[in-house]
N, C-alpha and C. Protein backbone atom coordinates (compact mmCIF):
# COMPACT_ATOMS: atom_id res chain seq x y z
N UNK A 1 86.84 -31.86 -57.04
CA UNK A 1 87.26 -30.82 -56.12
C UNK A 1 88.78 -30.68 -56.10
N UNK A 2 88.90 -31.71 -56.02
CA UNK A 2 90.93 -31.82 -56.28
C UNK A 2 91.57 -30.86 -57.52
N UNK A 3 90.54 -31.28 -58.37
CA UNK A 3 90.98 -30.14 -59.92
C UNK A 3 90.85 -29.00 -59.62
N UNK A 4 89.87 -28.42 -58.86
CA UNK A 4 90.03 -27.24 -58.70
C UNK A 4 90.44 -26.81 -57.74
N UNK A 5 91.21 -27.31 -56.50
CA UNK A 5 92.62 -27.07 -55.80
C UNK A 5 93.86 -26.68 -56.59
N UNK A 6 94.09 -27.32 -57.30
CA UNK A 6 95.22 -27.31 -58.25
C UNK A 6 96.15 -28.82 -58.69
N UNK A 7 95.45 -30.02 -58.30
CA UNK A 7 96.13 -30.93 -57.94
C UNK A 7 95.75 -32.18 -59.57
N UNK A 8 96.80 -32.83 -59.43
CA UNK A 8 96.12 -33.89 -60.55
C UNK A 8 96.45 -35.22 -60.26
N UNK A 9 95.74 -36.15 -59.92
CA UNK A 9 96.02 -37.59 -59.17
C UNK A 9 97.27 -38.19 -59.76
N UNK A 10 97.19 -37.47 -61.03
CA UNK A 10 99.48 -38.18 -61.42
C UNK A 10 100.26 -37.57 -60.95
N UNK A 11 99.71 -36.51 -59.99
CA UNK A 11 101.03 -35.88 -58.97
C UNK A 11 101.54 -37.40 -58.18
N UNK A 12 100.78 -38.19 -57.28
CA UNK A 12 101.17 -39.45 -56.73
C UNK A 12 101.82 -40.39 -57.47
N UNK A 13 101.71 -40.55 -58.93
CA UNK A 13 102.21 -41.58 -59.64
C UNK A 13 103.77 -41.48 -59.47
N UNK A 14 104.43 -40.60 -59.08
CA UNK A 14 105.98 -40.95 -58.51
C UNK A 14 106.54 -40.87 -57.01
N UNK A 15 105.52 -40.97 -56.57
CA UNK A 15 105.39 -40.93 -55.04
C UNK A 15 105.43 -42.14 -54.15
N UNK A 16 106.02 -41.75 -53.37
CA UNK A 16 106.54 -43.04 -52.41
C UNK A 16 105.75 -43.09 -51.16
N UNK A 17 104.65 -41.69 -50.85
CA UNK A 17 103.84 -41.44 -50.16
C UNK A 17 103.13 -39.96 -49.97
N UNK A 18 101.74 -40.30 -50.35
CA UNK A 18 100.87 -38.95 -49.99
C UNK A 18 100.93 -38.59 -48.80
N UNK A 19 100.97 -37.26 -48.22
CA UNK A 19 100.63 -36.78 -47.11
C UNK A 19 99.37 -35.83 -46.56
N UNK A 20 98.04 -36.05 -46.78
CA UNK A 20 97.10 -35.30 -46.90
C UNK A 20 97.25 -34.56 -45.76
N UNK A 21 96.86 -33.15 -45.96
CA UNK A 21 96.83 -32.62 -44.66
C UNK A 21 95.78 -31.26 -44.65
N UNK A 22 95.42 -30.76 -43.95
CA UNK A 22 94.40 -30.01 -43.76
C UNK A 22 94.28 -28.81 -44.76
N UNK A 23 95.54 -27.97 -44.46
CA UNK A 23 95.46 -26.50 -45.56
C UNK A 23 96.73 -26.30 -45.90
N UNK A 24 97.19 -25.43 -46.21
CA UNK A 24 98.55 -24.86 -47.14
C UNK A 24 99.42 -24.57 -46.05
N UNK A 25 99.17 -24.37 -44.75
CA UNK A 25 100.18 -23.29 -43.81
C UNK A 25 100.28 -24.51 -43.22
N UNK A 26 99.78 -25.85 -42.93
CA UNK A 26 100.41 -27.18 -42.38
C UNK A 26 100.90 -27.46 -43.52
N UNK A 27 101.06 -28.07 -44.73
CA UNK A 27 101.52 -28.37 -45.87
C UNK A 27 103.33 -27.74 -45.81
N UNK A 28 103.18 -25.85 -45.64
CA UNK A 28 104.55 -26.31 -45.23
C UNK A 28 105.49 -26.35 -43.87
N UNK A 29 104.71 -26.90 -42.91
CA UNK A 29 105.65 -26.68 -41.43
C UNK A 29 105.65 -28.61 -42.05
N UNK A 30 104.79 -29.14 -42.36
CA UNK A 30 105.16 -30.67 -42.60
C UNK A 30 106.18 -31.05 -43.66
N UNK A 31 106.62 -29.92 -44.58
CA UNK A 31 107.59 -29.94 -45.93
C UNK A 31 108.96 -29.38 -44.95
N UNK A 32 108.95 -28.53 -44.06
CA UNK A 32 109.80 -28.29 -43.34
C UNK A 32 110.24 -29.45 -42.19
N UNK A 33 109.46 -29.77 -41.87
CA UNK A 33 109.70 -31.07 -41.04
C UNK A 33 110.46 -31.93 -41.77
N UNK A 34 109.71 -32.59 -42.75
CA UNK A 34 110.01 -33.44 -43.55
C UNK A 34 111.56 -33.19 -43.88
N UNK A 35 112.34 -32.32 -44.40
CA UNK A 35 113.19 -31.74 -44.69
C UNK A 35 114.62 -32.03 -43.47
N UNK A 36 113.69 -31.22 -42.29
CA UNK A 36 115.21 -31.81 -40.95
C UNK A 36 114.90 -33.55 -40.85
N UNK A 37 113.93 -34.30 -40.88
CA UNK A 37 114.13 -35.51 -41.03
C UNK A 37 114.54 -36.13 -42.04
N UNK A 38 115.52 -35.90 -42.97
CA UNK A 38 116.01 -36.07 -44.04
C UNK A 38 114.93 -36.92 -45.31
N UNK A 39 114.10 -36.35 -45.18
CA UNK A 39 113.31 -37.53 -46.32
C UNK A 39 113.21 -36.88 -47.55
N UNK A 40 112.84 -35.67 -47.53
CA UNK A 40 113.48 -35.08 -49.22
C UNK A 40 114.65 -35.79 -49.79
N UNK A 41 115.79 -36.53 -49.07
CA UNK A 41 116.55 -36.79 -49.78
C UNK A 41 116.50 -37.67 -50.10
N UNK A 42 115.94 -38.83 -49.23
CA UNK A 42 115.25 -40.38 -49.21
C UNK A 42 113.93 -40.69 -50.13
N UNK A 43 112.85 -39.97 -49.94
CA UNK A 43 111.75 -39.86 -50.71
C UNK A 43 111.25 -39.41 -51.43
N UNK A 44 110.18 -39.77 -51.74
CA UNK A 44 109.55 -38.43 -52.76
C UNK A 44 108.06 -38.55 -51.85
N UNK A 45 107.92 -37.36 -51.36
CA UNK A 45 106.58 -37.56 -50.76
C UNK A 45 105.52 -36.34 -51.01
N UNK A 46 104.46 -36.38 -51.25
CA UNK A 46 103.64 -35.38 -52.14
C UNK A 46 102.80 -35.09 -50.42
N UNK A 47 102.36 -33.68 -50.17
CA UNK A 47 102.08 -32.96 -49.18
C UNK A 47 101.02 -32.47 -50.09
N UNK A 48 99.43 -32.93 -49.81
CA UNK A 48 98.30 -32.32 -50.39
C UNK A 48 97.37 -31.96 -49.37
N UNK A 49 96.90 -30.37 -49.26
CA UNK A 49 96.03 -29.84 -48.33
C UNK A 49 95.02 -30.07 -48.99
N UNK A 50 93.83 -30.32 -47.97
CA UNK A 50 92.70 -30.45 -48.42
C UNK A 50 91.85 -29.64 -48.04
N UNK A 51 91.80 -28.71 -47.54
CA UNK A 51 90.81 -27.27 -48.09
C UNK A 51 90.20 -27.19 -46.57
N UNK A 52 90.73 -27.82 -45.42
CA UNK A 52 90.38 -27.73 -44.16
C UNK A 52 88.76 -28.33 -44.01
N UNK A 53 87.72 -27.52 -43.88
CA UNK A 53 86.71 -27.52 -43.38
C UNK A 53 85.84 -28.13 -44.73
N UNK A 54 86.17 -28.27 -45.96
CA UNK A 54 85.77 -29.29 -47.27
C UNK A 54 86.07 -30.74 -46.96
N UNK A 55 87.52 -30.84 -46.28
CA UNK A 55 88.08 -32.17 -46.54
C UNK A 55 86.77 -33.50 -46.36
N UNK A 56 85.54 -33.69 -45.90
CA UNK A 56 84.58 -34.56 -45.42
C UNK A 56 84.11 -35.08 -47.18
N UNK A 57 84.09 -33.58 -47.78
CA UNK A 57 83.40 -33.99 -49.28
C UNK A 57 84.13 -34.65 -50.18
N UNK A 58 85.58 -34.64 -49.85
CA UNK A 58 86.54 -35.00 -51.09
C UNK A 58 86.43 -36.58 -51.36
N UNK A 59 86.72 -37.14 -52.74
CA UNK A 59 86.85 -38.33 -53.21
C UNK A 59 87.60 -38.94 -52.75
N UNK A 60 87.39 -39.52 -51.54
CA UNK A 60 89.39 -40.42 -51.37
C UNK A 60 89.70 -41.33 -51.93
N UNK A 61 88.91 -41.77 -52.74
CA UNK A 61 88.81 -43.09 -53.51
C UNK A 61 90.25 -43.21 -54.39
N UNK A 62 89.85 -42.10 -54.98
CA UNK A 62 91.41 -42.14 -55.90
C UNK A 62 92.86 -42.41 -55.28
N UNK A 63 92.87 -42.19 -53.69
CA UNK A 63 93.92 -41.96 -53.14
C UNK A 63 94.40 -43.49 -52.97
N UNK A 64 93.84 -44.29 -52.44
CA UNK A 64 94.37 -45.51 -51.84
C UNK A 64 94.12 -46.69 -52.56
N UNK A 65 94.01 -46.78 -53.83
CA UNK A 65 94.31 -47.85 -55.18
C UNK A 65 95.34 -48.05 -54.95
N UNK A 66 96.51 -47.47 -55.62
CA UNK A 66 98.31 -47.92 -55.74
C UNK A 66 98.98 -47.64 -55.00
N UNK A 67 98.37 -46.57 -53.76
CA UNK A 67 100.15 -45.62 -53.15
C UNK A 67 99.62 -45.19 -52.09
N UNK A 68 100.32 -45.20 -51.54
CA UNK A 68 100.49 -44.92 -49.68
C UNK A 68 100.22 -43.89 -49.55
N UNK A 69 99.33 -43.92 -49.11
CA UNK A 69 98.38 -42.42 -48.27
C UNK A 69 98.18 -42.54 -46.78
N UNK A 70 98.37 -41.14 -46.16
CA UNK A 70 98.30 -41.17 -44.86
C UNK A 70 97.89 -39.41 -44.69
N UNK A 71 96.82 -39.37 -43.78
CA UNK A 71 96.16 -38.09 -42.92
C UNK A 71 96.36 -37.77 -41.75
N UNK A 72 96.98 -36.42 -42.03
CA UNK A 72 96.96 -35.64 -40.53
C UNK A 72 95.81 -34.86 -40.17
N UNK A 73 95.19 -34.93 -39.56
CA UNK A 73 94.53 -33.86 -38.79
C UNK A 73 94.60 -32.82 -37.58
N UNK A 74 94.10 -32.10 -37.26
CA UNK A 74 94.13 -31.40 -36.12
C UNK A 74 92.90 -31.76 -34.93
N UNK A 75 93.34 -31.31 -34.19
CA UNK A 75 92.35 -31.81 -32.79
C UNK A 75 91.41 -30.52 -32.87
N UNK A 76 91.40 -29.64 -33.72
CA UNK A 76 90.19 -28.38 -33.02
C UNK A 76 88.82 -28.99 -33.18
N UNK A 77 87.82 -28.92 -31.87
CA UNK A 77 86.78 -29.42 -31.20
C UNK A 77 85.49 -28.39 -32.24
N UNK A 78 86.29 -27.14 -32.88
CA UNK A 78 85.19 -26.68 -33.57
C UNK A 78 84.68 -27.48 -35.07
N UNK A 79 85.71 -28.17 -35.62
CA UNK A 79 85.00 -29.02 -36.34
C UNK A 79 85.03 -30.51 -36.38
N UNK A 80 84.62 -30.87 -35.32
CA UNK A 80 84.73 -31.98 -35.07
C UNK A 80 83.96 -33.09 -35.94
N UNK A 81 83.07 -32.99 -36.35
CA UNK A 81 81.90 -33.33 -36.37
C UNK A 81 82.35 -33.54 -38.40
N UNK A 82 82.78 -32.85 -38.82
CA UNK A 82 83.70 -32.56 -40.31
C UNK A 82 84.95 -33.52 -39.72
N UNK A 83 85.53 -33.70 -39.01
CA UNK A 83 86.93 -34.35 -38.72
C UNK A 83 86.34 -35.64 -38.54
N UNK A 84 85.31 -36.17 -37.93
CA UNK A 84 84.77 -37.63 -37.49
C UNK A 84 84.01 -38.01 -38.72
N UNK A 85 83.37 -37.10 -39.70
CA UNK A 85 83.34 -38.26 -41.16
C UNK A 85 84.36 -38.35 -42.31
N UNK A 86 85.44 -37.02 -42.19
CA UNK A 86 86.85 -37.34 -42.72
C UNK A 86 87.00 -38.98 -42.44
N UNK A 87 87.58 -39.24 -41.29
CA UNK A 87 87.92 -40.45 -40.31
C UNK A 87 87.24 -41.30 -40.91
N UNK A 88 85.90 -41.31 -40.54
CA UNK A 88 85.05 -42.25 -41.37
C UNK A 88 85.53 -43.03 -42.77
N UNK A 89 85.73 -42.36 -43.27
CA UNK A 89 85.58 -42.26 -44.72
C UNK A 89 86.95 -43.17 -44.81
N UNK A 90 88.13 -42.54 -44.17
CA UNK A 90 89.67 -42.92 -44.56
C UNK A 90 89.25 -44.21 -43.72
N UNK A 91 88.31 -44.45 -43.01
CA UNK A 91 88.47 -45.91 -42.46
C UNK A 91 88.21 -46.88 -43.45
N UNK A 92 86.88 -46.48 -43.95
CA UNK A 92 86.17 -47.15 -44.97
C UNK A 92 87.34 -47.50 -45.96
N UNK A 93 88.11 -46.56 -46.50
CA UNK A 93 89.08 -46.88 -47.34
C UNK A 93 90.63 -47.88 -47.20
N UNK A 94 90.06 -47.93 -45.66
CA UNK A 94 91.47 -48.17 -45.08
C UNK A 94 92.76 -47.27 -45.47
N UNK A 95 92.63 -46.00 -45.35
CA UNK A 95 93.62 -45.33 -45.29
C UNK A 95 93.67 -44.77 -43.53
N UNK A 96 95.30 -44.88 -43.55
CA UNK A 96 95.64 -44.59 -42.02
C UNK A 96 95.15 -43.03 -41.85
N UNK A 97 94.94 -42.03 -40.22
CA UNK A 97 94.40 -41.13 -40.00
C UNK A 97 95.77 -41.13 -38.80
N UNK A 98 96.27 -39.67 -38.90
CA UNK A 98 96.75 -39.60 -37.10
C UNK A 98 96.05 -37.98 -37.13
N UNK A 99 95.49 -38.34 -36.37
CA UNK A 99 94.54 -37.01 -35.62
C UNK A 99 95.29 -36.48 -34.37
N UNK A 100 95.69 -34.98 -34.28
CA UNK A 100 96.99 -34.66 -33.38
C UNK A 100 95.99 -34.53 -32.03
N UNK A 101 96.98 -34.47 -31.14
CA UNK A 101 95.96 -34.65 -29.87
C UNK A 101 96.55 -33.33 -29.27
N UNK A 102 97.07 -32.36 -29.90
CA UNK A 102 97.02 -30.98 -29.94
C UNK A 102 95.43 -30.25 -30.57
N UNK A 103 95.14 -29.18 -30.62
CA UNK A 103 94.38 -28.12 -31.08
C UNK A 103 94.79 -28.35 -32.38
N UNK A 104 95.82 -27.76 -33.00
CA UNK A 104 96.53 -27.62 -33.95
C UNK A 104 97.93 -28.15 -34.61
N UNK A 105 98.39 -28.29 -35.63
CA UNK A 105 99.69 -28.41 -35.60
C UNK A 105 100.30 -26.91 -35.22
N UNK A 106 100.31 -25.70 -35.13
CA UNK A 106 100.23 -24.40 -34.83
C UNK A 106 100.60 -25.00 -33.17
N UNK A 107 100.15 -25.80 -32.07
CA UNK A 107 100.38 -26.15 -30.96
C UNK A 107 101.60 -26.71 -30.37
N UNK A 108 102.32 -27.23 -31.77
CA UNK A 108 103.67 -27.78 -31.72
C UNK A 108 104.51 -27.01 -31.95
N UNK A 109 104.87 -26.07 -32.25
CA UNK A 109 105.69 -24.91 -32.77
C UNK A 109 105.95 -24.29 -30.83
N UNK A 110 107.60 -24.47 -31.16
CA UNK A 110 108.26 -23.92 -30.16
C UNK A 110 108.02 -22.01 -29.66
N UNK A 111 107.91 -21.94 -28.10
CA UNK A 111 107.96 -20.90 -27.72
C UNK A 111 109.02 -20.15 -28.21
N UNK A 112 110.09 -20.96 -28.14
CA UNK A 112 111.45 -19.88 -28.84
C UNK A 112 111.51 -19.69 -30.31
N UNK A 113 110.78 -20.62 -31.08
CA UNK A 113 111.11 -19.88 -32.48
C UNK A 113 109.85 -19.18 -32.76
N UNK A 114 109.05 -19.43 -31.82
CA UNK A 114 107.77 -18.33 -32.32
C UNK A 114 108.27 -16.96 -32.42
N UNK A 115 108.88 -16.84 -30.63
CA UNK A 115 109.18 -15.77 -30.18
C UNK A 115 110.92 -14.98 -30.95
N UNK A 116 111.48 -15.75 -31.78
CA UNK A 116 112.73 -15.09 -32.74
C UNK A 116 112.06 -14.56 -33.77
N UNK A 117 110.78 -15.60 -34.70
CA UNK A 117 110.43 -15.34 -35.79
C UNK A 117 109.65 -13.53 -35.17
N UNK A 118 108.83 -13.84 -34.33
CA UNK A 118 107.65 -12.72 -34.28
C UNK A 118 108.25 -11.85 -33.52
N UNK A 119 109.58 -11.70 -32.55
CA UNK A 119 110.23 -11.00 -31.73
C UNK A 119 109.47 -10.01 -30.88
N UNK A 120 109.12 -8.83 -30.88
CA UNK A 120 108.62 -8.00 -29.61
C UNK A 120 106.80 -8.26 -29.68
N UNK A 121 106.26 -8.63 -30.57
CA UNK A 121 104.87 -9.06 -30.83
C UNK A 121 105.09 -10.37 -29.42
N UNK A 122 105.96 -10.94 -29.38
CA UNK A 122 105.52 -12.60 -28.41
C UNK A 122 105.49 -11.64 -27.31
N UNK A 123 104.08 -11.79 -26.42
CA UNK A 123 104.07 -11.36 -24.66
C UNK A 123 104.73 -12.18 -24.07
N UNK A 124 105.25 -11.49 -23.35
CA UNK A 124 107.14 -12.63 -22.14
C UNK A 124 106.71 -12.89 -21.48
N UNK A 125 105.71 -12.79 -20.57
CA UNK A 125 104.89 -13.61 -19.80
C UNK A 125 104.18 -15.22 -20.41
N UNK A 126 104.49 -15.67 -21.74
CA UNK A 126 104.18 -16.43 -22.25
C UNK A 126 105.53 -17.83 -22.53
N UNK A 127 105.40 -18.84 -21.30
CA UNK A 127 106.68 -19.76 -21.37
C UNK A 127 105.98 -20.78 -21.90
N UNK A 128 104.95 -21.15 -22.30
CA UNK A 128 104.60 -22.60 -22.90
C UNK A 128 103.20 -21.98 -23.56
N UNK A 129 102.89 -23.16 -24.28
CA UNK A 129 101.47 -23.38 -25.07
C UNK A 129 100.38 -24.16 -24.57
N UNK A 130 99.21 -23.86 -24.10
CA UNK A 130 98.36 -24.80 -23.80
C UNK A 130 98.35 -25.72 -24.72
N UNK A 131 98.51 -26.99 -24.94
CA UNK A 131 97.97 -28.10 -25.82
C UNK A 131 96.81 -27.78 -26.91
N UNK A 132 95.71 -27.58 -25.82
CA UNK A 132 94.10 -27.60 -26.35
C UNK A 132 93.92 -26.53 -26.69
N UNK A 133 93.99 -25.25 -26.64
CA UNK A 133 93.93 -23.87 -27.08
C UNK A 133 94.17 -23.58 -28.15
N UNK A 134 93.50 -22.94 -29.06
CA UNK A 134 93.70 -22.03 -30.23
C UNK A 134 95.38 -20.96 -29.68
N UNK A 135 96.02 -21.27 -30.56
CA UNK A 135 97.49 -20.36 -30.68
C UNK A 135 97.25 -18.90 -30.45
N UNK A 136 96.69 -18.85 -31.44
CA UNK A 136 96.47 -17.27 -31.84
C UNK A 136 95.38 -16.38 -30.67
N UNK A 137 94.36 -17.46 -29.87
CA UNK A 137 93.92 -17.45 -28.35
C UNK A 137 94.92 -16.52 -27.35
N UNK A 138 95.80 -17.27 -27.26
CA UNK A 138 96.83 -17.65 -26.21
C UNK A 138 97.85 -16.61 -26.38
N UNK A 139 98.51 -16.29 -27.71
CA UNK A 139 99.26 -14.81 -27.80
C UNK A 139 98.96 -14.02 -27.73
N UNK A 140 97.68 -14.10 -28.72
CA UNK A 140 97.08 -12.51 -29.07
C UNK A 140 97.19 -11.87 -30.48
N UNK A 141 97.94 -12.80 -31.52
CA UNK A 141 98.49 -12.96 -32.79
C UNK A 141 98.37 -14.39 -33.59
N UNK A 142 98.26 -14.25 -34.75
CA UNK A 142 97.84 -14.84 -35.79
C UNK A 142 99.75 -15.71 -36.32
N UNK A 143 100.23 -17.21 -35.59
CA UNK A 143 101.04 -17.64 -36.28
C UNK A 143 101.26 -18.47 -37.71
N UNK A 144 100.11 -18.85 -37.69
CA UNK A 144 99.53 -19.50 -38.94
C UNK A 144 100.70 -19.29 -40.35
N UNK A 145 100.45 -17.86 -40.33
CA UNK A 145 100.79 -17.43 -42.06
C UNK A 145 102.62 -17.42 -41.44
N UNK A 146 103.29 -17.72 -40.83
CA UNK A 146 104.55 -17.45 -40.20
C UNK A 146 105.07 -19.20 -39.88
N UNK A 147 104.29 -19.96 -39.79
CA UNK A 147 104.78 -21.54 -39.31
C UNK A 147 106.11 -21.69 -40.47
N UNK A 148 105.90 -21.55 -41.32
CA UNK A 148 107.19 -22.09 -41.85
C UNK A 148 108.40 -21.58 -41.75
N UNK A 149 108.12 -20.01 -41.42
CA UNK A 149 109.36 -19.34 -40.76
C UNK A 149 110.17 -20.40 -39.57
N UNK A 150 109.13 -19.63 -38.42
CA UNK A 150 108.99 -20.62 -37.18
C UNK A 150 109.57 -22.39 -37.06
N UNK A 151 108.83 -22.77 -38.05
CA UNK A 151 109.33 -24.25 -38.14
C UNK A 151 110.81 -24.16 -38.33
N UNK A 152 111.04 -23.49 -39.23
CA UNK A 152 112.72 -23.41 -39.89
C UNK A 152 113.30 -22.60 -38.51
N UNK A 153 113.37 -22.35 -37.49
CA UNK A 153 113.56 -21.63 -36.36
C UNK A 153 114.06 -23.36 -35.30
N UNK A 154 112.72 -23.94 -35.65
CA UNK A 154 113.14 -25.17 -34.78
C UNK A 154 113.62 -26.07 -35.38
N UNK A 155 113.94 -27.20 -34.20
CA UNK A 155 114.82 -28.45 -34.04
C UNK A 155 113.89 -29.54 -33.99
N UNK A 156 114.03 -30.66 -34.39
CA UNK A 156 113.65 -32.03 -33.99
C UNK A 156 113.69 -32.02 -32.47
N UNK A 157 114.37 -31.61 -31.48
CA UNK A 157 114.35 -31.82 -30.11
C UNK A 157 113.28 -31.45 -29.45
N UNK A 158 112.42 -30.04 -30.06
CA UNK A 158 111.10 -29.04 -30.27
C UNK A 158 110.20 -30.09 -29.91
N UNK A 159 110.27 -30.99 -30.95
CA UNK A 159 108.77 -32.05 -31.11
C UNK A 159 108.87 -33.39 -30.56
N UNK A 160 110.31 -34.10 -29.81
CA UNK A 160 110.24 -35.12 -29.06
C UNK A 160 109.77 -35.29 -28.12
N UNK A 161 109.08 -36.21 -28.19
CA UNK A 161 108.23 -37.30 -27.20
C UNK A 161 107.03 -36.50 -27.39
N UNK A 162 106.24 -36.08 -28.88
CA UNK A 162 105.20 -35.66 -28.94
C UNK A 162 104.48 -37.18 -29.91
N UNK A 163 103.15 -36.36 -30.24
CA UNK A 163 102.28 -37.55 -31.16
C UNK A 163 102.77 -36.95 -32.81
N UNK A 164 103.45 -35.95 -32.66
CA UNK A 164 103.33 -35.11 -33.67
C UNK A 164 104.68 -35.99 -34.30
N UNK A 165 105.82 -36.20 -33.34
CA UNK A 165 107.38 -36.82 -33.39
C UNK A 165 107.08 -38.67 -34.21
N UNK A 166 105.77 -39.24 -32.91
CA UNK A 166 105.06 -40.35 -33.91
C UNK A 166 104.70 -40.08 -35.02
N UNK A 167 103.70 -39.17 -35.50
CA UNK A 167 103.66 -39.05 -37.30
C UNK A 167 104.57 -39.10 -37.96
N UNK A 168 105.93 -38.10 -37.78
CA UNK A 168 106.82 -38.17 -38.92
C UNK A 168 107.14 -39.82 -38.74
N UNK A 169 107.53 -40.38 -37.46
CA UNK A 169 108.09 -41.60 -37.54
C UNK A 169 107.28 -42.61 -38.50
N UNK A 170 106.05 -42.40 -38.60
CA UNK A 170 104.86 -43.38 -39.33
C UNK A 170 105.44 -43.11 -40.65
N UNK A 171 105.35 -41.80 -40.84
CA UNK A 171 105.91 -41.36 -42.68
C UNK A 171 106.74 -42.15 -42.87
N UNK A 172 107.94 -42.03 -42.49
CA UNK A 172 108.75 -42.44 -42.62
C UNK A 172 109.14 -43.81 -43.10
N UNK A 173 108.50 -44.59 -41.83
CA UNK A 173 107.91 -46.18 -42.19
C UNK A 173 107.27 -46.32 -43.47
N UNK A 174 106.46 -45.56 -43.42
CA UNK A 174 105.09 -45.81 -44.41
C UNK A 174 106.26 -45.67 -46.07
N UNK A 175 106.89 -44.82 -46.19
CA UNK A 175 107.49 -44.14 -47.04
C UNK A 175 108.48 -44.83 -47.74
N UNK A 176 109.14 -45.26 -46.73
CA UNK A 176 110.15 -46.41 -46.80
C UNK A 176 109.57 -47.66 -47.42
N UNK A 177 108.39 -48.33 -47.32
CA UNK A 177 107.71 -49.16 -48.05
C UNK A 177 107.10 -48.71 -49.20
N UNK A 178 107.59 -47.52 -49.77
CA UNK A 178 107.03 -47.30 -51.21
C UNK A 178 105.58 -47.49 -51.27
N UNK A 179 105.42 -47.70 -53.11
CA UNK A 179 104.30 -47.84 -53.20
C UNK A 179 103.72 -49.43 -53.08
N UNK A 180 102.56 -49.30 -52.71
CA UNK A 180 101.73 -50.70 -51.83
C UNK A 180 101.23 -51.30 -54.02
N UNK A 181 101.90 -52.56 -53.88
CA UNK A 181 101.62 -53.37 -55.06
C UNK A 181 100.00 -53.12 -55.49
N UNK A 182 99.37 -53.37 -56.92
CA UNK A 182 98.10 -53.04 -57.26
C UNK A 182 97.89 -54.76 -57.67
């Protein structure tokens, strides 16, 4: 399934850490992240989506032989049930899981850079994000295909004292220890 994503398991062979993550539009608000936390310059860390609502079927086997792998997920309650044998599975493997205790990563994205990126589309009656809510619920608009705008809009200050602020910190760690000896 990976082959026909576009991916080839020697993408990791110079990697200091995988970052699996759900689909392409987290792939880059986490490459943007990654970026204000200076680790592009520190690391080499490979950002692979896994096809969202597939991710349960994929091989993880390949992942956690030589090199540091770590999964983000999202908290949406609609596939839960696909997210709890993901989990499964990365347990079995002993690969780490941080499952956001947001809806979405879409949940972390600041009111103000939503509202610069998307400008008269954001309703002004809108000063915060429910946590648990679908985004696109809650505006009335689709931010998804726009996060990386948005992300590049915000600050590290955006995401402190979130679970989301703990992940990068884990990368980081994790990252910093290279690859795990075979």
């Amino acid at each position: 399934m990976l082959t026909e994503l576009g991916y080839s398991i020697s993408d990791n062979l110079v990697s200091d850490l995988v970052v699996l993550c759900e689909g392409p539009t987290d792939k880059l608000v986490l490459e943007e992240f990654f970026q204000k936390k200076g680790f592009t310059e520190k690391f080499s860390i490979k950002v692979w989506p896994l096809g969202g609502d597939i991710m349960d079927q994929l091989d993880l086997s390949v992942f956690g032989i030589s090199y540091q792998v770590i999964a983000l997920i999202d908290g949406d309650p609609g596939s839960s049930k696909i997210r709890r044998r993901f989990i499964e599975k990365c347990n079995e493997l002993k690969l780490p899981v941080h499952q956001l205790r947001r809806y979405a990563l879409e949940n972390y994205l600041s009111i103000r850079a939503i509202g610069a990126v998307m400008g008269a589309q954001m309703p002004p009656n809108i000063t915060e994000l429910h946590p648990n809510k679908r985004v696109s619920d809650q505006l009335g608009f689709e931010v998804k295909k726009n996060g990386l705008r948005i992300a590049k809009e915000m600050t590290l200050e955006d995401i402190k004292g979130t679970d989301f602020e703990e992940f990068l910190v884990q990368v980081e760690k994790m990252a910093s220890q290279g690859r795990v000896s075979s």
